[in-house]
Structure formats: C-alpha cells, structure tokens
Protein backbone atom coordinates (compact mmCIF):
# COMPACT_ATOMS: atom_id res chain seq x y z
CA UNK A 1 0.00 0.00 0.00
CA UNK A 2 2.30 2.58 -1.21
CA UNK A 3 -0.13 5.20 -2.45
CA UNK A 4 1.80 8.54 -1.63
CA UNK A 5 -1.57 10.35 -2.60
CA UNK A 6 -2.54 13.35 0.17
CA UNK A 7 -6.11 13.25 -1.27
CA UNK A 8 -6.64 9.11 -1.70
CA UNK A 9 -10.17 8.73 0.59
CA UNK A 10 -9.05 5.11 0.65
CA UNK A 11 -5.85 6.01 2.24
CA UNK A 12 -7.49 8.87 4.68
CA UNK A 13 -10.06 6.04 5.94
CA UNK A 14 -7.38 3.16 6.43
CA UNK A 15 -5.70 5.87 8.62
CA UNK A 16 -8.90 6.95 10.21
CA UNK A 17 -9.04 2.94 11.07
CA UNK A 18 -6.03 3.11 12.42
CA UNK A 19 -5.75 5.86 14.76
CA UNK A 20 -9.36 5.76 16.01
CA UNK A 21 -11.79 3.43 15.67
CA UNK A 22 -10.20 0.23 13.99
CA UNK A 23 -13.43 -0.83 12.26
CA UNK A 24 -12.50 -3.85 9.74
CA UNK A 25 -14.87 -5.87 8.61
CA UNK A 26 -13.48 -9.53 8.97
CA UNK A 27 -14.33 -12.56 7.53
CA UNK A 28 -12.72 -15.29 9.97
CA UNK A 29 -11.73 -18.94 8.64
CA UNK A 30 -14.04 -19.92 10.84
CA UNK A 31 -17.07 -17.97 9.90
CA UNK A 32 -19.85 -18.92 7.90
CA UNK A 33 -19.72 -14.83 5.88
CA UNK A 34 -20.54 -13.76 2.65
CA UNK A 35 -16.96 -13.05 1.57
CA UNK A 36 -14.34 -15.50 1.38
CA UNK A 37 -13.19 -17.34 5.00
CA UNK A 38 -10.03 -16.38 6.24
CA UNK A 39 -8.39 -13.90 3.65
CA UNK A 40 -9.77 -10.91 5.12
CA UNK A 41 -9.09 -11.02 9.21
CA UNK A 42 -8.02 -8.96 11.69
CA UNK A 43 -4.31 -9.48 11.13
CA UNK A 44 -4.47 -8.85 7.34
CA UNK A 45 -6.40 -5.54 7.90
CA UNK A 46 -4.04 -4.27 10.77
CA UNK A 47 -1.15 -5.38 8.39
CA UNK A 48 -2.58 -2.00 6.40
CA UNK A 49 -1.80 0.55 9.66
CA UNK A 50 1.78 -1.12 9.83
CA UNK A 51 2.96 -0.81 6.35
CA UNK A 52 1.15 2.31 5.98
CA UNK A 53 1.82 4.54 9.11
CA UNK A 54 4.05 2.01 11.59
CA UNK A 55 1.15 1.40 13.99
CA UNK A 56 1.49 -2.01 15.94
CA UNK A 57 -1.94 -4.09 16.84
CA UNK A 58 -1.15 -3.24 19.96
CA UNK A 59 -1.29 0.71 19.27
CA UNK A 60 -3.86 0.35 17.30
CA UNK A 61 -5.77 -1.24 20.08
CA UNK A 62 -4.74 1.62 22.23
CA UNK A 63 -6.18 4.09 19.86
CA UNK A 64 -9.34 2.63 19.58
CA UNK A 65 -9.41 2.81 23.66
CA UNK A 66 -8.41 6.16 23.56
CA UNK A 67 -10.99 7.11 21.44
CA UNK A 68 -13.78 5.48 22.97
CA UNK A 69 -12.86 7.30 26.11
CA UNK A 70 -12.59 10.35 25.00
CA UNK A 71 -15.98 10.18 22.86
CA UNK A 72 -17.86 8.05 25.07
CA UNK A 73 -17.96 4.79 23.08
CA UNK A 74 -21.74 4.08 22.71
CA UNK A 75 -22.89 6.35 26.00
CA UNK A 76 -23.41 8.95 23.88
CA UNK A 77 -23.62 12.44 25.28
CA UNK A 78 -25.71 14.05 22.59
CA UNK A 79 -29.60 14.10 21.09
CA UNK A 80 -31.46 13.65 18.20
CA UNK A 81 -28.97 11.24 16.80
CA UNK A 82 -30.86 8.61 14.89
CA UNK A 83 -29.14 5.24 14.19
CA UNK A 84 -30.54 3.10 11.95
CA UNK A 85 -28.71 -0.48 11.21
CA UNK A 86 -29.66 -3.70 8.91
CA UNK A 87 -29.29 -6.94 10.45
CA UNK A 88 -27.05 -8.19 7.43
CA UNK A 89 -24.79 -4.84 7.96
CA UNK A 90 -21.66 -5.26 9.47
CA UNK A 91 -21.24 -1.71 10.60
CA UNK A 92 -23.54 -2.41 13.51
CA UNK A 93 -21.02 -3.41 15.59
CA UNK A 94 -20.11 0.30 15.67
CA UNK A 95 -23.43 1.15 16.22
CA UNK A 96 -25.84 2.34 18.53
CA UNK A 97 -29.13 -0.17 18.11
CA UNK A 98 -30.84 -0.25 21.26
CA UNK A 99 -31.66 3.30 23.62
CA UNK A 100 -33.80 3.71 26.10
CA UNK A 101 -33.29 7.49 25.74
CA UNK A 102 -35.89 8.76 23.19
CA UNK A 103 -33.91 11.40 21.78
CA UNK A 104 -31.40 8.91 20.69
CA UNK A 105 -34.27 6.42 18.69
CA UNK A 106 -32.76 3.23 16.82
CA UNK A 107 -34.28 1.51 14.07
CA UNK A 108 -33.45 -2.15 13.06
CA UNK A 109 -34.03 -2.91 9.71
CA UNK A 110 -34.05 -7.35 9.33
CA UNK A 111 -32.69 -8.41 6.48
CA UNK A 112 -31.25 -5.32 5.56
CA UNK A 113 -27.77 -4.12 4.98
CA UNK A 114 -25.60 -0.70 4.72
CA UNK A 115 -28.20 1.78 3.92
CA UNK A 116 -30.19 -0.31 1.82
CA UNK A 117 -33.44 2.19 3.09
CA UNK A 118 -31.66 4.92 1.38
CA UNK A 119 -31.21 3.69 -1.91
CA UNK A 120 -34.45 4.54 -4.41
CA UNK A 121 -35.54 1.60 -5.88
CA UNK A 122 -39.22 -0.11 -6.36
CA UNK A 123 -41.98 0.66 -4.66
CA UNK A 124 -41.94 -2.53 -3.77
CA UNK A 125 -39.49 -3.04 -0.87
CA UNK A 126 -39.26 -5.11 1.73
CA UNK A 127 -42.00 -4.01 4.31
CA UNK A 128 -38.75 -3.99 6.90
CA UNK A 129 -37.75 -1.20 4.74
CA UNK A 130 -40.72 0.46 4.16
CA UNK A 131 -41.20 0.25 7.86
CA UNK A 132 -37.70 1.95 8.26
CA UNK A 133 -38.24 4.59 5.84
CA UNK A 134 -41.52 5.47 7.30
CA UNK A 135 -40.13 5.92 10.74
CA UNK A 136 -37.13 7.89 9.82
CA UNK A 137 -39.51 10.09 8.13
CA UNK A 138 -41.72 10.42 10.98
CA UNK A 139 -39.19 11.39 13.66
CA UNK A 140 -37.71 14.34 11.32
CA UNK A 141 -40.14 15.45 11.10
CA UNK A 142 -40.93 15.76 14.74
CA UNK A 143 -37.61 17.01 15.59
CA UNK A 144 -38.23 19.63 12.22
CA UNK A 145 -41.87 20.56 13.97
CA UNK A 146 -40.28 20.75 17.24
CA UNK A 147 -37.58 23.04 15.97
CA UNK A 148 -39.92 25.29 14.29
CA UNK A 149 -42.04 26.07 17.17
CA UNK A 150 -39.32 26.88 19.51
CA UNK A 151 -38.45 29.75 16.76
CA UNK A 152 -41.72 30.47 15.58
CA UNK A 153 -44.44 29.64 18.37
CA UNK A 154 -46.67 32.65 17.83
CA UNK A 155 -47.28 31.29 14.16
CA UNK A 156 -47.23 27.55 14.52
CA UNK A 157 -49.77 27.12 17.81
C-alpha cells in the first residue's frame, strides 16, 4: 500500500481505522460470511496501519481505547442522533441499536444491509424497509416541527 496520494479517501479512511476506531470488517476462517473465509481477518487488515503509518496491533488497540474514552464509546452524550442499522450490515457493531433514551431512537431494519433504506428503488421493498423509511420520516419530522415552534411559536400554535 504505497499510495503517496494526500487526497486518496481510501488512504485517509485506512488511517482513520487506524488511529481511532479500527473498524475492519473480517471474515474469519471460521465464519460462515458472505466473503471469502479467512483472507480478510483482523491481522491482514491491521497489516494495512503497519505498512502504511508504523502502527502495531497493539497501538492500534490503544487508539481505539483512547478514542472510545474520549468520545464516550456508545454512551453517547448528545440528542437527536438517529441510528438506523440492517441486520445483514456489518457496521452495527459500531453502532448504537438499542436506547432507552428517546432522543437517541434506533431503528433495526431485518434483512437489511448498509443503507439499503436509502437507496431509491421499487416501490416494492421489503415491508422492513418500508417500515424503516416510514419511521425515519416520521421522527424528522418531529424534531423539524419541534424546531420550528421553539423559533416560531406565535405562528405555529
């Protein structure tokens, strides 16, 4: 991986990977996943932060420790955040998909996978997905509505 490119996005998120949040999706000899067994594991991926920047697993395990305590990991001091995940997506790991706080609302979408309820296609989806799409639509537009009375109450009550 010798790609001396400044502007490369493939480069910038390998080193995002690296010295943050070490998201790879794997694909263990072991596992029954959709891509092939045992070429794509952890070691192969954190072979990419060595060769490219000199990180060791073990710093790269310290950076993704560092930046879950410095962000919160998934106690997430913020609102109106909504996370919406497929259960075919790997990026759920990552992911909030349970809250109990209501201005932090998940969605689960079975079946699904990464953004698949964003992508315009038939009208005849999956009714997972039209279930998703429907409630992301619906809590915009609260949080829109809610917005626009705290500016505007005088015309909007």
């Amino acid at each position: 991986y010798r790609n001396e490119s400044d502007t490369d996005w493939t480069k910038m998120w390998t080193f995002q990977t690296c010295n943050e949040f070490g998201f790879y999706q794997t694909c263990d000899s072991w596992k029954n996943c959709l891509w092939t067994p045992g070429l794509n594991d952890l070691e192969w991926n954190t072979r990419l932060c060595r060769i490219g920047w000199g990180f060791t697993t073990e710093e790269v395990a310290a950076n993704i420790d560092r930046t879950n305590c410095k962000r919160g990991g998934l106690s997430l001091n913020a609102t109106r955040i909504l996370s919406v995940n497929g259960g075919v997506d790997p990026w759920h790991r990552l992911a909030l998909v349970t809250s109990d706080d209501p201005s932090l609302p998940t969605i689960w979408v079975p079946g699904a996978s990464h953004h698949y309820w964003t992508h315009h296609g038939s009208e005849n989806v999956d009714n997972s997905v039209a279930r998703a799409r429907a409630g992301i639509r619906g809590i915009v537009k609260q949080w829109v509505r809610e917005d626009a009375r705290a500016i505007l109450p005088e015309i909007l009550l």
